[in-house]
Protein backbone atom coordinates (compact mmCIF):
# COMPACT_ATOMS: atom_id res chain seq x y z
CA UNK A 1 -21.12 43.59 151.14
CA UNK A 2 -19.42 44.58 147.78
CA UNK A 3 -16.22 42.75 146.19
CA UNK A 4 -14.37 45.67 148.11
CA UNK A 5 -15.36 45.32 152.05
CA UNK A 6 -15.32 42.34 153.87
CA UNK A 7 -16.55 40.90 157.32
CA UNK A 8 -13.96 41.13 160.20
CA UNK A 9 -13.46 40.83 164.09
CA UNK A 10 -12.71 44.60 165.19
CA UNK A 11 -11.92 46.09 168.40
CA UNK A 12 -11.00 50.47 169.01
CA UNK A 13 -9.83 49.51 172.46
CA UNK A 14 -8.01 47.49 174.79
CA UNK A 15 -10.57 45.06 177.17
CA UNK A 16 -12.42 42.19 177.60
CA UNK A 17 -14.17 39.97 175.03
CA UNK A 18 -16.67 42.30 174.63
CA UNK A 19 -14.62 44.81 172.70
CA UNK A 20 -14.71 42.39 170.05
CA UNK A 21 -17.51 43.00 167.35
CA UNK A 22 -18.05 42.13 163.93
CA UNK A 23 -17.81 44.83 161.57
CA UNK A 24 -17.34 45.33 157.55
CA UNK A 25 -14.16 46.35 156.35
CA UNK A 26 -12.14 47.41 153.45
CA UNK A 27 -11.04 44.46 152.08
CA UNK A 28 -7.26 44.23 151.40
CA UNK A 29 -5.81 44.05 148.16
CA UNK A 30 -2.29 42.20 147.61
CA UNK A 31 0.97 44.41 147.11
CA UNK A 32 3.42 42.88 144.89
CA UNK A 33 5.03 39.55 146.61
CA UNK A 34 1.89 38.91 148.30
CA UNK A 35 -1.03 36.74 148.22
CA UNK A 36 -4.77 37.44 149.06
CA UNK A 37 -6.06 34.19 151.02
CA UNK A 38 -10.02 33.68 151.39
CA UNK A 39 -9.68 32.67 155.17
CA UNK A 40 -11.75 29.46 156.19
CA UNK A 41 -10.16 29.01 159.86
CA UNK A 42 -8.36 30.97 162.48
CA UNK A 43 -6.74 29.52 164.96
CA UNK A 44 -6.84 31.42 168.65
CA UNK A 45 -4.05 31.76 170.74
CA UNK A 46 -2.89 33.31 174.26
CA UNK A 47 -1.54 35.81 172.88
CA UNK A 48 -4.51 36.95 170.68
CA UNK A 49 -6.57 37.41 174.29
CA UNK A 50 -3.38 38.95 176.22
CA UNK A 51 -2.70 41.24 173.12
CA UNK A 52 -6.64 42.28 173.34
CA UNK A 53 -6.52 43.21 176.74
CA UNK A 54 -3.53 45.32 176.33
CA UNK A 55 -0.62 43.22 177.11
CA UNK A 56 1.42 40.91 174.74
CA UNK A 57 1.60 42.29 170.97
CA UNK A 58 -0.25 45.25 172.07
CA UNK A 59 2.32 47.35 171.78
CA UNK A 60 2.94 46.82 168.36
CA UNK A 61 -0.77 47.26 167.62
CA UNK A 62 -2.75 50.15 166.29
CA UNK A 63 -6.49 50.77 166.26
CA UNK A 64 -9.37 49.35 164.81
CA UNK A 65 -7.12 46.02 165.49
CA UNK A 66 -8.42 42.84 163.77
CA UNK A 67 -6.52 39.77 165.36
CA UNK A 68 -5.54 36.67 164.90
CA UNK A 69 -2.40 35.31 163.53
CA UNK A 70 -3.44 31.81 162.58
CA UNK A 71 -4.85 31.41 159.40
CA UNK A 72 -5.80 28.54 156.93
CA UNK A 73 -7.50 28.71 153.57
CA UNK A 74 -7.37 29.71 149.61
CA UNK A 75 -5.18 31.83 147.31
CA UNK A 76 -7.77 34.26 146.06
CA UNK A 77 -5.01 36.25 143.97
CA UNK A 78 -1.58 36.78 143.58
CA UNK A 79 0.28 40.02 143.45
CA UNK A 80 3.38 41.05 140.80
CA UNK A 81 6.15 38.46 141.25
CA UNK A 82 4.73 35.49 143.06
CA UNK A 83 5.71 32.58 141.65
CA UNK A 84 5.14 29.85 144.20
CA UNK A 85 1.42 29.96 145.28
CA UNK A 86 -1.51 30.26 142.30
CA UNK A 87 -5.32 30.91 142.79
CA UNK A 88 -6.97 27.95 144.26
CA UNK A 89 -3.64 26.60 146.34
CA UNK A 90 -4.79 26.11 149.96
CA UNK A 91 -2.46 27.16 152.11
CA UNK A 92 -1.76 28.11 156.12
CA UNK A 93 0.55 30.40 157.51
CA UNK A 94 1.12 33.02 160.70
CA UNK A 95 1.56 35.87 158.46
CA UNK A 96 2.96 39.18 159.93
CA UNK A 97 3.76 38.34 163.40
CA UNK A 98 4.04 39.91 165.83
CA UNK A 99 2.80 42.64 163.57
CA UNK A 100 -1.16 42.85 162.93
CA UNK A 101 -2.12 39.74 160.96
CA UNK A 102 -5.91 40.64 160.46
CA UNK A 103 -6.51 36.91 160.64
CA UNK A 104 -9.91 37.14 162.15
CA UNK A 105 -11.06 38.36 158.70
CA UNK A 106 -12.29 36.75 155.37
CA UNK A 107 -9.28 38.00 153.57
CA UNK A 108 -6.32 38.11 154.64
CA UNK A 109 -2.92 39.69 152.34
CA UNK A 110 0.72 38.79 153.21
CA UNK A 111 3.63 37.58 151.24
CA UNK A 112 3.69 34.61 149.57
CA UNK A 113 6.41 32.77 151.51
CA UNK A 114 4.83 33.44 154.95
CA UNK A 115 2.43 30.82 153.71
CA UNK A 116 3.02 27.13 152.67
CA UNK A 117 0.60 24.61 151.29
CA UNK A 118 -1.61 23.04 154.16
CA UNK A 119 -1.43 19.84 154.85
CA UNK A 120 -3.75 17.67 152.35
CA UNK A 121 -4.79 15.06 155.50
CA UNK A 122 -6.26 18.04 157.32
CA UNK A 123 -9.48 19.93 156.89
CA UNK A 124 -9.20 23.83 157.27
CA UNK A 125 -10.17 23.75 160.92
CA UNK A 126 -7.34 21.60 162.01
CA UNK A 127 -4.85 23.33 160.12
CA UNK A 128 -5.68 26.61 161.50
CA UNK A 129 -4.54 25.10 164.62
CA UNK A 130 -0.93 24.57 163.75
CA UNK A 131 0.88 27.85 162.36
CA UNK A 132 1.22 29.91 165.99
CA UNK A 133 1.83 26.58 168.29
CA UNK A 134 3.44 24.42 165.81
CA UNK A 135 6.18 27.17 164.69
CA UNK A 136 6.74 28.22 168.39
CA UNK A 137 6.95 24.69 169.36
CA UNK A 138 9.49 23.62 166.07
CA UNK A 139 11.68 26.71 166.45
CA UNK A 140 12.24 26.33 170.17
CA UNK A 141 13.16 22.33 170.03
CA UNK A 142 14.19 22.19 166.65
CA UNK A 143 15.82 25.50 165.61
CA UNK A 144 16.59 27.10 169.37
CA UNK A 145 17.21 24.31 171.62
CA UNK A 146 18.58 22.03 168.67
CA UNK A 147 17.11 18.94 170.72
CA UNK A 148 18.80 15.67 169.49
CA UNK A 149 18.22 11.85 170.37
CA UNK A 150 19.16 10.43 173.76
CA UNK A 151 18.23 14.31 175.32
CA UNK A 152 15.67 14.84 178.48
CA UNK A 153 13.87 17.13 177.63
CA UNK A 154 10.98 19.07 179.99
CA UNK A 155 7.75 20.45 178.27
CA UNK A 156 5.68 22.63 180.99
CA UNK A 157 2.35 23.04 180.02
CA UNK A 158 2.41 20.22 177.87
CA UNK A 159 -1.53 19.53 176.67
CA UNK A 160 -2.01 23.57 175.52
CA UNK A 161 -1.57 24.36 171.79
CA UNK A 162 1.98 25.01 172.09
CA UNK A 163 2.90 22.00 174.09
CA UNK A 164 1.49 19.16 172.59
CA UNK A 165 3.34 19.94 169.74
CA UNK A 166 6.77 20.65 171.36
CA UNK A 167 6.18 16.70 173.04
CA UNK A 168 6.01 15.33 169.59
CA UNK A 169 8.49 17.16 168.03
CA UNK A 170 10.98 16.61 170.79
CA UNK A 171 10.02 12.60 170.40
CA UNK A 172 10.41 13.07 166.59
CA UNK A 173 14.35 14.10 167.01
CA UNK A 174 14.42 10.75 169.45
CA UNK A 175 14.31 12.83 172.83
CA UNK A 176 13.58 11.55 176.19
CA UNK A 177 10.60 13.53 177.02
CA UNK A 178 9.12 14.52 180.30
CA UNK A 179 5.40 16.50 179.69
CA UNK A 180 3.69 18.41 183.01
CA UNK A 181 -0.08 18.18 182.76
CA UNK A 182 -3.06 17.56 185.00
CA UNK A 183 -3.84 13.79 185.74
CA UNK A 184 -6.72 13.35 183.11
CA UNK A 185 -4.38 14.15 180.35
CA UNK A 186 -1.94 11.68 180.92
CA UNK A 187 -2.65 9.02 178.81
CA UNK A 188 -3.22 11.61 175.97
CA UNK A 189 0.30 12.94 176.28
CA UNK A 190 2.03 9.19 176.27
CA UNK A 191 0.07 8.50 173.04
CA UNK A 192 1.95 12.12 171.59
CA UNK A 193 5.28 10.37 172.48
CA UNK A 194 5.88 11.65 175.84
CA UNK A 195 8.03 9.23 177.97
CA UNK A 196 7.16 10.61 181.63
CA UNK A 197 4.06 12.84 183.22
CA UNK A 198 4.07 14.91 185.99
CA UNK A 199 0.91 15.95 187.26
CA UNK A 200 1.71 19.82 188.43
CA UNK A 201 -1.38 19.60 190.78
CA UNK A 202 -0.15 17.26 193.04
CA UNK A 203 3.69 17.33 192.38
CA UNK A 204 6.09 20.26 192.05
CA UNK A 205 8.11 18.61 188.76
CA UNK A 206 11.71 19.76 190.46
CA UNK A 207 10.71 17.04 193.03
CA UNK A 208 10.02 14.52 190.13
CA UNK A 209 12.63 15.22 187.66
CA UNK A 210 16.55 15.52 187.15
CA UNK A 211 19.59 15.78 184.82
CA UNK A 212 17.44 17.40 181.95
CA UNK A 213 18.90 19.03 178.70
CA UNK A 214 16.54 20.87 177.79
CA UNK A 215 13.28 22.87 179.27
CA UNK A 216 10.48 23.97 176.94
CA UNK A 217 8.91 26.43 179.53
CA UNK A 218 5.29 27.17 178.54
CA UNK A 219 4.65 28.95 181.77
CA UNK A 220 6.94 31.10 182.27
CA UNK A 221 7.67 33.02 186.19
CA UNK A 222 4.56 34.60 186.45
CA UNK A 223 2.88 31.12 187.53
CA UNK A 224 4.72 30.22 190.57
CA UNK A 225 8.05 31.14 189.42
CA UNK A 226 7.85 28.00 186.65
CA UNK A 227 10.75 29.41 184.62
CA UNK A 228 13.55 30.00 188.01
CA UNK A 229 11.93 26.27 189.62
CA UNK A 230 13.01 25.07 185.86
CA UNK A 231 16.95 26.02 186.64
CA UNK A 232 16.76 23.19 189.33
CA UNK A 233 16.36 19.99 187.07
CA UNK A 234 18.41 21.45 184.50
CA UNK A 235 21.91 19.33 184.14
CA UNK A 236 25.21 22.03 184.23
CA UNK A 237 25.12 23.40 180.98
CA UNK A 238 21.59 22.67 180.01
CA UNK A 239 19.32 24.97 178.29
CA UNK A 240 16.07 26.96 179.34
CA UNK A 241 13.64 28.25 176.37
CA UNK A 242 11.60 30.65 178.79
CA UNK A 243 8.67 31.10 175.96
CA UNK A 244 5.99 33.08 177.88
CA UNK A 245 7.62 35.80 180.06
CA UNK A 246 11.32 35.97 178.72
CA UNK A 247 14.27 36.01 180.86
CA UNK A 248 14.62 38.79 183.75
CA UNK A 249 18.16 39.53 184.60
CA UNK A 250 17.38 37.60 188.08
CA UNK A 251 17.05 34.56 186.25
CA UNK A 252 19.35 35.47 183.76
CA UNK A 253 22.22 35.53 186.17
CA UNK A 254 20.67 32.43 188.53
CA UNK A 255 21.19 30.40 184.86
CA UNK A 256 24.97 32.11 184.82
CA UNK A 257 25.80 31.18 188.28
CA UNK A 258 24.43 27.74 188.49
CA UNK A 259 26.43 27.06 185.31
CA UNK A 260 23.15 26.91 182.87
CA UNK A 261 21.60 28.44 180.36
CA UNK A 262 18.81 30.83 179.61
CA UNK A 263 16.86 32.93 176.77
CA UNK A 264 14.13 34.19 175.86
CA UNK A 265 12.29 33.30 172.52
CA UNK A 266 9.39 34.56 170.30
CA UNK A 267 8.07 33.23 167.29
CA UNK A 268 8.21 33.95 164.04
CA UNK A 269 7.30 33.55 160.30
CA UNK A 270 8.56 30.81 158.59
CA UNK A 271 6.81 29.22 155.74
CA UNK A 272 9.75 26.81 154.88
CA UNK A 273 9.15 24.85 157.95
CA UNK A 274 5.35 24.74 157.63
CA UNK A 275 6.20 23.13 154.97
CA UNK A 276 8.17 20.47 156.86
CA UNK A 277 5.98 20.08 159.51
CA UNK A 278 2.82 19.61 156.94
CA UNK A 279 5.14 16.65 155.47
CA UNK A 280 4.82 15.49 159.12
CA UNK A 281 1.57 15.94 159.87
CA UNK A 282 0.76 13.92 156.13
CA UNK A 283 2.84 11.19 157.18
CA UNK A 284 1.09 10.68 160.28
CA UNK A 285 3.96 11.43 162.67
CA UNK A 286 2.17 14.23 164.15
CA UNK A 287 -1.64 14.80 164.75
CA UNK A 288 -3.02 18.20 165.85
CA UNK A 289 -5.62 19.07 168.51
CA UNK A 290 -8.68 21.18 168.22
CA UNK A 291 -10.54 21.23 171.62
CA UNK A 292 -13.20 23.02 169.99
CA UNK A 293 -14.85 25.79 167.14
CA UNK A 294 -17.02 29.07 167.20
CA UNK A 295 -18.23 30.72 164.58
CA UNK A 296 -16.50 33.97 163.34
CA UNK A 297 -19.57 36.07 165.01
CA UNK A 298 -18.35 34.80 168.69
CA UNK A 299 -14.79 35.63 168.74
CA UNK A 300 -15.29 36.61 172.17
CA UNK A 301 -16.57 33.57 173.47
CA UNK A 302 -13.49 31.81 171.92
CA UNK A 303 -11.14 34.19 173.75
CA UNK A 304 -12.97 33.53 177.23
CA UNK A 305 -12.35 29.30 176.22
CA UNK A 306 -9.22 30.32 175.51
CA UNK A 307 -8.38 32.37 178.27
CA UNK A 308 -10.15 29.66 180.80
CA UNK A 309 -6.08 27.79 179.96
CA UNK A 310 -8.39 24.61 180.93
CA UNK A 311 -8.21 23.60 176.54
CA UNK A 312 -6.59 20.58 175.21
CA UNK A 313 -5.02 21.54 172.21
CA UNK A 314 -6.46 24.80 170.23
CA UNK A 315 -9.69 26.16 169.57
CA UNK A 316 -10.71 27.47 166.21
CA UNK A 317 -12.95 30.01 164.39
CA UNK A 318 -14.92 29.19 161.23
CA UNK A 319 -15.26 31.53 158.56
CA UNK A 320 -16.05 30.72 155.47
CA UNK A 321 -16.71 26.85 154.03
């Protein structure tokens, strides 16, 4: 390869992981207000496997697609007018979302405050694991549900990428917090801060729980109707952050007439609190999760992991040192 390709996770179709190959590329060159960043990790998420197979961002998407929204690694160069990040920063961001990222690529162009410094406790790997899940989890109980001590708050889906953040956070702003998991990830979840566990294989949490503030749904109506069942521990008044599969009218007016409330929410961009969460992270009030790393080469095999929805925490791709 020459100073002007690159190596990158392609796909010219919509399918399973075997659509994803590794191909060289034209490597991108930063426009002014934008930084080139020598990826080391990627972080995978649900919706890099959903948006593969034609459903999430796909949309949005044009072909040959490179994936992959989570990124971590150096400031190669700087375009006209950045004044914040230099070469040799190391930085981690979810550039472009939900637009095309490129992420699963060893360069990676966006502007320079999409990105903030990574945190200096963690290596690459780990903080490739926080942009997607830790800004989805921050701006639902931070910025969206504006969680504050003395709350009950629900997390579904509490030991994915998303959720084990959103426990933490919520205990940060000194919430009561409720976390649904399988049995074997219990004890985990009370060391994150979580005050109660539900295990969803044995107990429907509506039959567990009542007088919450605030649900963090991570599941969303397509499993078993999580989202509508969440509208039944809700107190009057309290909120539901339906992350996954929005808000259908149906629920939308179920919220209305039980005298609750419901919206939808999707992520995005926002290097300013990366920033604060990496202060969090460095102080030690926050640890991240990586169930587990594959080499750039077997992207595919990440997405089946991935897809399996059995992972604790994230799971990574390596790509450079």
């Amino acid at each position: 390869m020459s100073e002007h390709t690159m190596r990158a996770v392609t796909q010219t179709e919509f399918g399973g992981p075997e659509v994803l190959t590794i191909e060289e590329v034209a490597r991108p060159e930063p426009l002014p207000t934008e930084v080139l960043v020598r990826v080391h990790a990627a972080g995978v998420n649900p919706v890099d496997w959903k948006t593969r197979e034609g459903q999430g961002m796909a949309g949005l998407q044009t072909f040959p697609l490179v994936l992959g929204w989570d990124v971590s690694g150096v400031v190669e160069e700087v375009g006209f007018g950045v004044t914040t990040l230099k070469p040799g920063d190391e930085v981690y961001g979810m550039p472009w979302f939900p637009r095309a990222a490129g992420g699963y690529a060893e360069y990676v162009t966006a502007p320079a405050r999409q990105w903030a410094r990574k945190p200096a406790t963690l290596d690459h790997v780990h903080a490739a694991a926080v942009p997607l899940a830790a800004l989805t989890a921050w701006q639902t109980v931070v910025d969206t549900a504006r969680v504050r001590a003395g709350q009950r708050v629900l997390v579904t889906a509490a030991a994915g990428g998303v959720g084990h953040f959103a426990v933490q956070f919520a205990r940060h702003l000194g919430a009561h917090v409720i976390a649904t998991a399988s049995a074997a990830r219990h004890p985990w979840l009370k060391e994150l801060g979580a005050d109660e566990t539900i295990d969803y294989t044995t107990t429907r949490f509506e039959d567990a729980v009542e007088d919450v503030d605030v649900v963090i749904d991570l599941v969303g109506d397509a499993h078993d109707l999580t989202s509508t069942r969440s509208l039944k521990v809700l107190r009057p008044g309290g909120l539901l952050v339906a992350v996954p599969s929005g808000v259908s009218p149906e629920l939308t007016r179920a919220a209305e007439e039980a005298g609750k409330r419901a919206t939808p929410y999707l992520v995005e961009p926002d290097g300013v609190a990366l920033t604060t969460i990496a202060g969090l992270i460095d102080a030690g009030e926050v640890s991240v999760e990586v169930a587990g790393t594959f080499p750039l080469e077997q992207a595919g095999a990440a997405h089946a992991r991935v897809e399996s929805g059995r992972t604790r925490g994230k799971i990574v791709l390596t790509v450079a040192g």
